[in-house]
PDB file of N, CA and C in Angstrom:
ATOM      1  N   UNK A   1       7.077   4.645  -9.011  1.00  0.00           N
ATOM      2  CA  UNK A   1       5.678   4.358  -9.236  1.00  0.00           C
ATOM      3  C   UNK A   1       4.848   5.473  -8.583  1.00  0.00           C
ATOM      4  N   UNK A   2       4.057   6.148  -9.514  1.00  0.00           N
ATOM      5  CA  UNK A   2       2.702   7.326  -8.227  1.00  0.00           C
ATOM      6  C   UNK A   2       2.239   6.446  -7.458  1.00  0.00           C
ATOM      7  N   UNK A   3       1.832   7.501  -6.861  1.00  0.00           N
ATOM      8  CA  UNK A   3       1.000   7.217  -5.291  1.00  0.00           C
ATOM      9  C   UNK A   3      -0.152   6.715  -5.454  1.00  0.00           C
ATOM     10  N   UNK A   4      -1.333   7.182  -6.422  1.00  0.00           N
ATOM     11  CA  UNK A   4      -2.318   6.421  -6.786  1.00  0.00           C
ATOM     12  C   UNK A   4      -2.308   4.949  -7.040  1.00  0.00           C
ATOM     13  N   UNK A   5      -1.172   4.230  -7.613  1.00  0.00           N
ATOM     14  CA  UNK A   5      -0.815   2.981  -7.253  1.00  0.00           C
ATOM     15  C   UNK A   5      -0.132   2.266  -6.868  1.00  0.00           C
ATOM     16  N   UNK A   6       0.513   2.814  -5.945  1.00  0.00           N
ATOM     17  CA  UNK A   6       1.005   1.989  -4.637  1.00  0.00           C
ATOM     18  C   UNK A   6       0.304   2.083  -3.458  1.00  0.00           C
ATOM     19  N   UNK A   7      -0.068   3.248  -3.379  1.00  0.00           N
ATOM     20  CA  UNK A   7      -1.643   3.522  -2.106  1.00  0.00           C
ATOM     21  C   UNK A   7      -2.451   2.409  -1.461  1.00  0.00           C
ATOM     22  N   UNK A   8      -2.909   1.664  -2.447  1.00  0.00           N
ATOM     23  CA  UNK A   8      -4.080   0.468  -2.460  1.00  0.00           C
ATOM     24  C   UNK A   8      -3.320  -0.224  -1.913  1.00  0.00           C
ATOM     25  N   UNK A   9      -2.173  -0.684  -1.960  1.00  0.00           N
ATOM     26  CA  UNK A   9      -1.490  -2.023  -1.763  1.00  0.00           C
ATOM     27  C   UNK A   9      -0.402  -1.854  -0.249  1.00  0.00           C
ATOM     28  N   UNK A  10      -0.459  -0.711   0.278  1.00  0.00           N
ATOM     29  CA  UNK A  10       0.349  -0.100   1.476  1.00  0.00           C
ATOM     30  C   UNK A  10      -0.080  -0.731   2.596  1.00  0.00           C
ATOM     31  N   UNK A  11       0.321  -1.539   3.348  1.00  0.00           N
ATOM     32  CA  UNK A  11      -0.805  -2.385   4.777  1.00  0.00           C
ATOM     33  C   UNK A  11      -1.001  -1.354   5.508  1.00  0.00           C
ATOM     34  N   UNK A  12      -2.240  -1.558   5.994  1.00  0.00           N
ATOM     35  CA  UNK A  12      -3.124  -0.500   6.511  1.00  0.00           C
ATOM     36  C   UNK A  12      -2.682   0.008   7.877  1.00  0.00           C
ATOM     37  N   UNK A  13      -1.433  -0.573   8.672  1.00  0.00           N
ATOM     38  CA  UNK A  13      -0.801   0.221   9.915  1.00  0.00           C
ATOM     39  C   UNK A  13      -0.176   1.347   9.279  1.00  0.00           C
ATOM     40  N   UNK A  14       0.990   1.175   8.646  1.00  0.00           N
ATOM     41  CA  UNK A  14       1.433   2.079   7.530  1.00  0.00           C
ATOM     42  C   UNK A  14       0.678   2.805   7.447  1.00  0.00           C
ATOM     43  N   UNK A  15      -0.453   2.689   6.358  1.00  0.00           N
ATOM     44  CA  UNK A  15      -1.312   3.682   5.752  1.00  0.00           C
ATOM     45  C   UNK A  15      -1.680   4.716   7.126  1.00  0.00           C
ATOM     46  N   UNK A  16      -2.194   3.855   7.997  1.00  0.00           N
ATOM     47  CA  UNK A  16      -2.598   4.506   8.970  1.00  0.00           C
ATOM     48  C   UNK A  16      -1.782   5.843   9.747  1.00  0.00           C
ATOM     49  N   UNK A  17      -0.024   5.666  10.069  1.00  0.00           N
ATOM     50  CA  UNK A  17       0.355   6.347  10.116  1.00  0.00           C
ATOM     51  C   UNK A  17       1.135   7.486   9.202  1.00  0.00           C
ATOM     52  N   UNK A  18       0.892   7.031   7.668  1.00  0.00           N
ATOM     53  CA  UNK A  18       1.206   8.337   7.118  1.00  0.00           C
ATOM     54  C   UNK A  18      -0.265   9.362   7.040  1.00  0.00           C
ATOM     55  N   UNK A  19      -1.435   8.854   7.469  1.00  0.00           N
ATOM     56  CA  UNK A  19      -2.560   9.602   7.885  1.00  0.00           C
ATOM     57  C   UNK A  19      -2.448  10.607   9.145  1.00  0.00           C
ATOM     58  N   UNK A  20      -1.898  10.076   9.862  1.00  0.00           N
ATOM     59  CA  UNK A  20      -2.245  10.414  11.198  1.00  0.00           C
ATOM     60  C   UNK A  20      -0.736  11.585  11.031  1.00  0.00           C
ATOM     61  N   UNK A  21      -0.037  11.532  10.421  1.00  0.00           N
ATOM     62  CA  UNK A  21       0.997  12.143  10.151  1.00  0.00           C
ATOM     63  C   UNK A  21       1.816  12.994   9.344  1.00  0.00           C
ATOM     64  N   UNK A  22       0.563  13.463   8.794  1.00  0.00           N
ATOM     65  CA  UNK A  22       1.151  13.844   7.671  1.00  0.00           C
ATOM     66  C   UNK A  22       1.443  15.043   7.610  1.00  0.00           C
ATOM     67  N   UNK A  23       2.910  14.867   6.208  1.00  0.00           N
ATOM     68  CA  UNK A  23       3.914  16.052   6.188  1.00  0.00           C
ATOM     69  C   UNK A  23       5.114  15.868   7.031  1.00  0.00           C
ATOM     70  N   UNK A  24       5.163  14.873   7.305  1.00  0.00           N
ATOM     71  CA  UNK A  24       6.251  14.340   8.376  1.00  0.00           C
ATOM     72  C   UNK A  24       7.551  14.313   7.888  1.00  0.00           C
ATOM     73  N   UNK A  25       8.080  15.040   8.209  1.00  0.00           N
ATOM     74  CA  UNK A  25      10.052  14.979   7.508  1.00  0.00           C
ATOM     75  C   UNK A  25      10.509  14.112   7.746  1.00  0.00           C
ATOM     76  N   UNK A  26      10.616  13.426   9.028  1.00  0.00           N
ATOM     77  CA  UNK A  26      10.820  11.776   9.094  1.00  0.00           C
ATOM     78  C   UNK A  26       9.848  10.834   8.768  1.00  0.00           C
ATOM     79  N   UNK A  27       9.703   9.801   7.870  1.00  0.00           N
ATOM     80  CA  UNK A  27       8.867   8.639   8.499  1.00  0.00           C
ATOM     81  C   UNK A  27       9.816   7.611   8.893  1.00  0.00           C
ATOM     82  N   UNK A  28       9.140   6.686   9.890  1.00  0.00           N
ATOM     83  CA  UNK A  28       9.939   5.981  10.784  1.00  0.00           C
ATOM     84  C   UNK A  28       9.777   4.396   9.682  1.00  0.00           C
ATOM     85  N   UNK A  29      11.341   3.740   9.885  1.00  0.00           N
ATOM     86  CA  UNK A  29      11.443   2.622   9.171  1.00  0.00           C
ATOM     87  C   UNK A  29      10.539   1.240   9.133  1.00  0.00           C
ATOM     88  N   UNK A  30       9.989   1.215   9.622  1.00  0.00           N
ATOM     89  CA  UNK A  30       8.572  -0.063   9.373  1.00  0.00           C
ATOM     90  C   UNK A  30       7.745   0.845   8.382  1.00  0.00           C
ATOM     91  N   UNK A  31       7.421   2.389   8.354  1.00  0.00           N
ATOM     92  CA  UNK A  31       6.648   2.767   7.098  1.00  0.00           C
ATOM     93  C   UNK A  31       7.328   2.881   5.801  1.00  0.00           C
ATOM     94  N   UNK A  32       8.232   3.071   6.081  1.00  0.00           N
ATOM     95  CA  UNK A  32       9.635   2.973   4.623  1.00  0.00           C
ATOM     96  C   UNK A  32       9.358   1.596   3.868  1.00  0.00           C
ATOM     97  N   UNK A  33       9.580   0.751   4.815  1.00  0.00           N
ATOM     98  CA  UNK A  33       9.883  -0.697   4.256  1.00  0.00           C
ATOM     99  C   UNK A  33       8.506  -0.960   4.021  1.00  0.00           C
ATOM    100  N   UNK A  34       6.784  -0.241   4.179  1.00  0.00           N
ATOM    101  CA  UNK A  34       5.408  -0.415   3.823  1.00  0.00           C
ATOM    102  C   UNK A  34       5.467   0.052   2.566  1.00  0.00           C
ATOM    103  N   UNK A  35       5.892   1.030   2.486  1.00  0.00           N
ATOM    104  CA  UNK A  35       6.085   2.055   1.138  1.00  0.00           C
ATOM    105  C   UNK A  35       6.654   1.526   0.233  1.00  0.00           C
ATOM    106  N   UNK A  36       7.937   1.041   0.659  1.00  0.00           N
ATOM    107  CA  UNK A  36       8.363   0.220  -0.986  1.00  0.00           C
ATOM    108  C   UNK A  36       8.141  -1.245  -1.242  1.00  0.00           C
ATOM    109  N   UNK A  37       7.519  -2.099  -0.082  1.00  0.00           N
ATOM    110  CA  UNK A  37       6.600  -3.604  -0.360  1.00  0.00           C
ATOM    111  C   UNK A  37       5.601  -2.613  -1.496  1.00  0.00           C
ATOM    112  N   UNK A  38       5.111  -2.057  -0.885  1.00  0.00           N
ATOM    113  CA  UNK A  38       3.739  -1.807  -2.176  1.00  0.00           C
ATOM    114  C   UNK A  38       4.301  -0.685  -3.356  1.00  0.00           C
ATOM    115  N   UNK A  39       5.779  -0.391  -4.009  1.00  0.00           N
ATOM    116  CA  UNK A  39       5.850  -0.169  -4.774  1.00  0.00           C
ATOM    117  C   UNK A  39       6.157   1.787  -4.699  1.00  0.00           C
ATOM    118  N   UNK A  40       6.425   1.806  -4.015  1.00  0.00           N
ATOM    119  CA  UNK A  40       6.517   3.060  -3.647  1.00  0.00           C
ATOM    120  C   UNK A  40       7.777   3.996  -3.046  1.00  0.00           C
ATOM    121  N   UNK A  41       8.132   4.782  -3.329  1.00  0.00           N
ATOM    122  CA  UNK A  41       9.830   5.369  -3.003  1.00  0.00           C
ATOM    123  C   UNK A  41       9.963   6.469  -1.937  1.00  0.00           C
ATOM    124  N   UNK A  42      10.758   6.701  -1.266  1.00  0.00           N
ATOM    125  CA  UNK A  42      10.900   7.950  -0.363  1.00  0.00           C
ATOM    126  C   UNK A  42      12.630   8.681  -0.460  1.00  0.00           C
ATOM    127  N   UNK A  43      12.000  10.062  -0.661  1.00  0.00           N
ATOM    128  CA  UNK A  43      13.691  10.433  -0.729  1.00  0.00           C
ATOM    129  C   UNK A  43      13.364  11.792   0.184  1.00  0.00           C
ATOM    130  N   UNK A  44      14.601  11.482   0.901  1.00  0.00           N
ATOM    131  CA  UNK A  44      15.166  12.167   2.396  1.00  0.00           C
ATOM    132  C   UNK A  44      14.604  11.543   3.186  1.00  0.00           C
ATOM    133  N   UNK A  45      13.855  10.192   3.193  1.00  0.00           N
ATOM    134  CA  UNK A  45      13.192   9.864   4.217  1.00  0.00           C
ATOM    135  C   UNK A  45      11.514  10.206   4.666  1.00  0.00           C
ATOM    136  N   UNK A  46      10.830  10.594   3.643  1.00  0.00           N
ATOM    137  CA  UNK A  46      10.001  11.546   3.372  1.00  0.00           C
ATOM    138  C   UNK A  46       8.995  10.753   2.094  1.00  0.00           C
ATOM    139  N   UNK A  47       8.050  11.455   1.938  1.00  0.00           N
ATOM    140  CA  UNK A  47       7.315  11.491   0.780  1.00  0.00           C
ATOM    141  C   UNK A  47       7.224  13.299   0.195  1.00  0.00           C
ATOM    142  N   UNK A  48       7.322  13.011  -1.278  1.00  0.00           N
ATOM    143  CA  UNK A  48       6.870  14.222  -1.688  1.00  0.00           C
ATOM    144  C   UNK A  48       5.695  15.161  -1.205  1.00  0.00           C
ATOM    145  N   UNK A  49       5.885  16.814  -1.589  1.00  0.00           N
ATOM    146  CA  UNK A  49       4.727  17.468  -1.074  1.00  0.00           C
ATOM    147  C   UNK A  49       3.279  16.480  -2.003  1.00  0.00           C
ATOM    148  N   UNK A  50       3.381  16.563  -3.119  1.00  0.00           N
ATOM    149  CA  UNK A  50       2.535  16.076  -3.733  1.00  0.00           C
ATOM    150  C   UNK A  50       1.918  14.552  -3.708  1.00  0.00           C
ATOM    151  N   UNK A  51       2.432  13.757  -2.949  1.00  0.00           N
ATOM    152  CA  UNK A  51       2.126  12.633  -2.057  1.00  0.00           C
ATOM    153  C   UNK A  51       1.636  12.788  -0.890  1.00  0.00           C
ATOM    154  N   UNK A  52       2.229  13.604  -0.107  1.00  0.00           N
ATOM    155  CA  UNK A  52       1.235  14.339   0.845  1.00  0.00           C
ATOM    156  C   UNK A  52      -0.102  14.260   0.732  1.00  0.00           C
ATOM    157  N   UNK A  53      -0.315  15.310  -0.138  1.00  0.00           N
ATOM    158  CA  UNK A  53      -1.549  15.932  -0.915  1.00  0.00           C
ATOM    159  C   UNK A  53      -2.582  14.972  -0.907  1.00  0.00           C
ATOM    160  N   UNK A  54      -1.882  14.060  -1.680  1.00  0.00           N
ATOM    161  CA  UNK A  54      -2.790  12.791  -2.285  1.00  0.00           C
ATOM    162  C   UNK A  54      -3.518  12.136  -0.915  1.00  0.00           C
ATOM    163  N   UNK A  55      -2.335  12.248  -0.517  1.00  0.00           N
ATOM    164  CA  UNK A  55      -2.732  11.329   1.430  1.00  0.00           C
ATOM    165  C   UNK A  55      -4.297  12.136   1.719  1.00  0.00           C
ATOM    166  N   UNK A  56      -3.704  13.143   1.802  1.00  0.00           N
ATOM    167  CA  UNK A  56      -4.865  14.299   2.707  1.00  0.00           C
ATOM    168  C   UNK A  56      -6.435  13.885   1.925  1.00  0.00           C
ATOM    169  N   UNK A  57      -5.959  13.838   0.753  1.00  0.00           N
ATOM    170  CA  UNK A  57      -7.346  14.098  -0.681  1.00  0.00           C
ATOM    171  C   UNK A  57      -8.090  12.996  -0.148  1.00  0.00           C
ATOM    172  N   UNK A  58      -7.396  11.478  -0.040  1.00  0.00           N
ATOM    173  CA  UNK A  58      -7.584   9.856   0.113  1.00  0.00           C
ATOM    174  C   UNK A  58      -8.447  10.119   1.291  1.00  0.00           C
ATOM    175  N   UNK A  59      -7.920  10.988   2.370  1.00  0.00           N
ATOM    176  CA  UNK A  59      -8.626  10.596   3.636  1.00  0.00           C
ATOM    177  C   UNK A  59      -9.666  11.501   3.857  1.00  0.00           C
ATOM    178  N   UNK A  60      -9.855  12.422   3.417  1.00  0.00           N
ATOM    179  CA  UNK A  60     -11.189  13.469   3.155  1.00  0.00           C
ATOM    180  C   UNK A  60     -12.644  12.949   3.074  1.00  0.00           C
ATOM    181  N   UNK A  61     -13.131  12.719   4.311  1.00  0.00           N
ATOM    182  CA  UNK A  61     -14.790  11.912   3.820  1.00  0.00           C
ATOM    183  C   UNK A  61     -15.804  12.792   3.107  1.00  0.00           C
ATOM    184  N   UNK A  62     -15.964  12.038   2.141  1.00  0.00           N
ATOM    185  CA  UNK A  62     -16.954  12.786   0.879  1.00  0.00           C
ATOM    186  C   UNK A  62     -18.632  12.830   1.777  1.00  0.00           C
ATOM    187  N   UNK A  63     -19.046  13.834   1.162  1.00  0.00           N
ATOM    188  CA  UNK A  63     -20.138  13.856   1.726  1.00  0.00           C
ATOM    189  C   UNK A  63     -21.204  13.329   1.054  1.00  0.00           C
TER     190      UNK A  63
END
């Protein structure tokens, strides 16, 4: 499933630390198991560069 919709539905500790973290080669297993409750996959343990991205874009305050 993209990131655009599983994003919304990620509980917000989670969310919080793939914010605070991002680009992280590890994420630690309570965000794994956030990631795929809301529909979402990780391979190597990781999110794609392009999930990344999305993270960074999401948390960018618009002016």
């Amino acid at each position: 499933m993209e990131i655009h919709l599983w994003w919304l539905e990620i509980e917000l500790p989670a969310k919080q630390w793939l914010r605070e973290n991002t680009g992280a080669g590890q994420v630690p297993s309570h965000v794994v198991a956030a990631v795929e409750t809301a529909g979402g996959t990780m391979t190597n343990g990781t999110l794609s560069d392009r999930e990344w991205e999305f993270i960074v874009t999401q948390s960018e305050f618009v002016d």
